[in-house]
C-alpha atoms as a PDB file:
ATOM      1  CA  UNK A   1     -13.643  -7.684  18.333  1.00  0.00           C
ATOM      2  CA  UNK A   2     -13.348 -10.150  15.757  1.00  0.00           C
ATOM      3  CA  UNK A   3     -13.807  -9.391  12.156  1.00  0.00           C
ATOM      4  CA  UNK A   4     -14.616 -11.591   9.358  1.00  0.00           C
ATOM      5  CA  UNK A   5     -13.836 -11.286   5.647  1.00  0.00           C
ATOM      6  CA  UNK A   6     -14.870 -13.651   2.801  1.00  0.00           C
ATOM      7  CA  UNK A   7     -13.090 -13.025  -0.331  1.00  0.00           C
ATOM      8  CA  UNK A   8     -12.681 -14.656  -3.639  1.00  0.00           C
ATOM      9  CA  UNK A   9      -9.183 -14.184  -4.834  1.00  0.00           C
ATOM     10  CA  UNK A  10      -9.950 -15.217  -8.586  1.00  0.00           C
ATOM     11  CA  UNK A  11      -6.944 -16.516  -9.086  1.00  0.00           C
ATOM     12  CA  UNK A  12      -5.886 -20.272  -7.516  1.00  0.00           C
ATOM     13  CA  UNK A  13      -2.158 -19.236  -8.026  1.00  0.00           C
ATOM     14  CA  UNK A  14      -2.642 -16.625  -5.232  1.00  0.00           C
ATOM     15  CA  UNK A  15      -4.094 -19.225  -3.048  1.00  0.00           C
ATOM     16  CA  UNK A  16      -1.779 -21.954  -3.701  1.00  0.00           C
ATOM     17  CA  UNK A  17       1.071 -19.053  -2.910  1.00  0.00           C
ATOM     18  CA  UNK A  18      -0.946 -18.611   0.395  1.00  0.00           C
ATOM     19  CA  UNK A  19      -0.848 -21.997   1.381  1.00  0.00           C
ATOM     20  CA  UNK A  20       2.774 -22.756  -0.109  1.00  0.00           C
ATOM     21  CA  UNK A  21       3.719 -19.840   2.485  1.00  0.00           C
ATOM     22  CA  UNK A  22       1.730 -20.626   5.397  1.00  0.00           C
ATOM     23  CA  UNK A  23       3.436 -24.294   5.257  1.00  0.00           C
ATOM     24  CA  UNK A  24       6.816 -23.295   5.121  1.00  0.00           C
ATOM     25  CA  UNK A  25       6.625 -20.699   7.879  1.00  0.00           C
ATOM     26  CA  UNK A  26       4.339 -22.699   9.952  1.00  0.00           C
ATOM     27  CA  UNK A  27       1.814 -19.761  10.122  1.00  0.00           C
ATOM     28  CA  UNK A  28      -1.890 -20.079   9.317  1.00  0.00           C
ATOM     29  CA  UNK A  29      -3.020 -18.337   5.933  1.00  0.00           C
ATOM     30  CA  UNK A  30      -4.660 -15.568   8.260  1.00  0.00           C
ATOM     31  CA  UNK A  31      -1.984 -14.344   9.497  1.00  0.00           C
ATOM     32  CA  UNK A  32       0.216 -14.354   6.424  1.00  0.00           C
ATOM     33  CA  UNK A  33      -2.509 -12.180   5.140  1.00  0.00           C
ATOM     34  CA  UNK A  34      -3.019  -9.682   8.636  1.00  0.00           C
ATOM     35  CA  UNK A  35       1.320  -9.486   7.832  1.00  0.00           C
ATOM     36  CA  UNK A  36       1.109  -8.249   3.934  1.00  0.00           C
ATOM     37  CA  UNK A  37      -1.954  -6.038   5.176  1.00  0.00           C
ATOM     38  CA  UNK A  38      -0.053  -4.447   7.704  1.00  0.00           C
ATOM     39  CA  UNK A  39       2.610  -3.989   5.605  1.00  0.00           C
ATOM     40  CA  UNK A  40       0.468  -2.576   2.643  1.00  0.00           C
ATOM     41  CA  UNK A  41      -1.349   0.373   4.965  1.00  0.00           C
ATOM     42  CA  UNK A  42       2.048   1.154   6.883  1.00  0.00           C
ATOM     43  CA  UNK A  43       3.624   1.692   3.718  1.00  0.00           C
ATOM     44  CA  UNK A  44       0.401   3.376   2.588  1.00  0.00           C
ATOM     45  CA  UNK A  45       0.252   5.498   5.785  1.00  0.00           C
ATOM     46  CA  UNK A  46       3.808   6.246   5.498  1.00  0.00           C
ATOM     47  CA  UNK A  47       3.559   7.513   1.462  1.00  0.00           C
ATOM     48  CA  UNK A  48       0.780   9.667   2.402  1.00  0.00           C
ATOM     49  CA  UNK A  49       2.920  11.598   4.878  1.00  0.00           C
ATOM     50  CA  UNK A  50       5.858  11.797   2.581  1.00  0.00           C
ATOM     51  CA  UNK A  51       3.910  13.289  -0.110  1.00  0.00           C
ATOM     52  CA  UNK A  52       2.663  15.628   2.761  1.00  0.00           C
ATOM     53  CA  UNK A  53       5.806  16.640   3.859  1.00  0.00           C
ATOM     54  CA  UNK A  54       6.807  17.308   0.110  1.00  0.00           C
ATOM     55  CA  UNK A  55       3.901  19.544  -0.630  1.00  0.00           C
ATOM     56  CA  UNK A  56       5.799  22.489   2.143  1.00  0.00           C
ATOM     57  CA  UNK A  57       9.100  21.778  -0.001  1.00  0.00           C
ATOM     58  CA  UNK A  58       7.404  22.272  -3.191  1.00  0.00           C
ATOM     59  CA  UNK A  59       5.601  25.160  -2.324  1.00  0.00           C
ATOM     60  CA  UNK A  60       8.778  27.426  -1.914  1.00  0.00           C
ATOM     61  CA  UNK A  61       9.013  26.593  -5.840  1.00  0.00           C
ATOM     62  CA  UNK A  62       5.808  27.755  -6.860  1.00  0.00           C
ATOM     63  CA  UNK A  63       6.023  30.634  -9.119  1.00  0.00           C
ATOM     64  CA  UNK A  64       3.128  31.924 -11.209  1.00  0.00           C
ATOM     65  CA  UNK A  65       5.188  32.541 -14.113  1.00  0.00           C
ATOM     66  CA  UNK A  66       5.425  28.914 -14.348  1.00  0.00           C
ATOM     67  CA  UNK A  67       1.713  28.730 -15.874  1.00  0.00           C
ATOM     68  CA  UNK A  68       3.074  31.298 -18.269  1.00  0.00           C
ATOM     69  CA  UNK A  69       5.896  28.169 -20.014  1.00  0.00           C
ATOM     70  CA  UNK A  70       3.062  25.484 -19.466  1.00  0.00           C
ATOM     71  CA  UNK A  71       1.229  27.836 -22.597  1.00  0.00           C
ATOM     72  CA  UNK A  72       4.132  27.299 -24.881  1.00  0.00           C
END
């Protein structure tokens, strides 16, 4: 299934960085884009998880006295 997106970028500097990129790699602007949004939701994705993980870890620290120093 193809998908497409119509965007303005608002700023020519981005799209002359798209094109300066796509010519020196040889790669259409399309697929410099599907690269950095790949990369943008892994490392999204992968954040999430880590902040998941670190919510168990944290949790050992929670003391309700705690609440009690936040007053002062």
């Amino acid at each position: 299934m193809n998908t497409r997106l119509t965007i303005d970028l608002k700023d020519p500097q981005i799209t002359r960085l798209l094109r300066m990129e796509a010519s020196e790699r040889g790669d259409s602007i399309r697929d410099i884009i599907v690269e950095a949004l790949t990369s943008y939701f892994s490392h999204k994705r992968e954040n999430k998880a880590l902040l998941k993980l670190s919510e168990k870890a944290f949790a050992e620290w929670d003391n309700p006295k705690d609440s009690d120093y936040d007053k002062l």
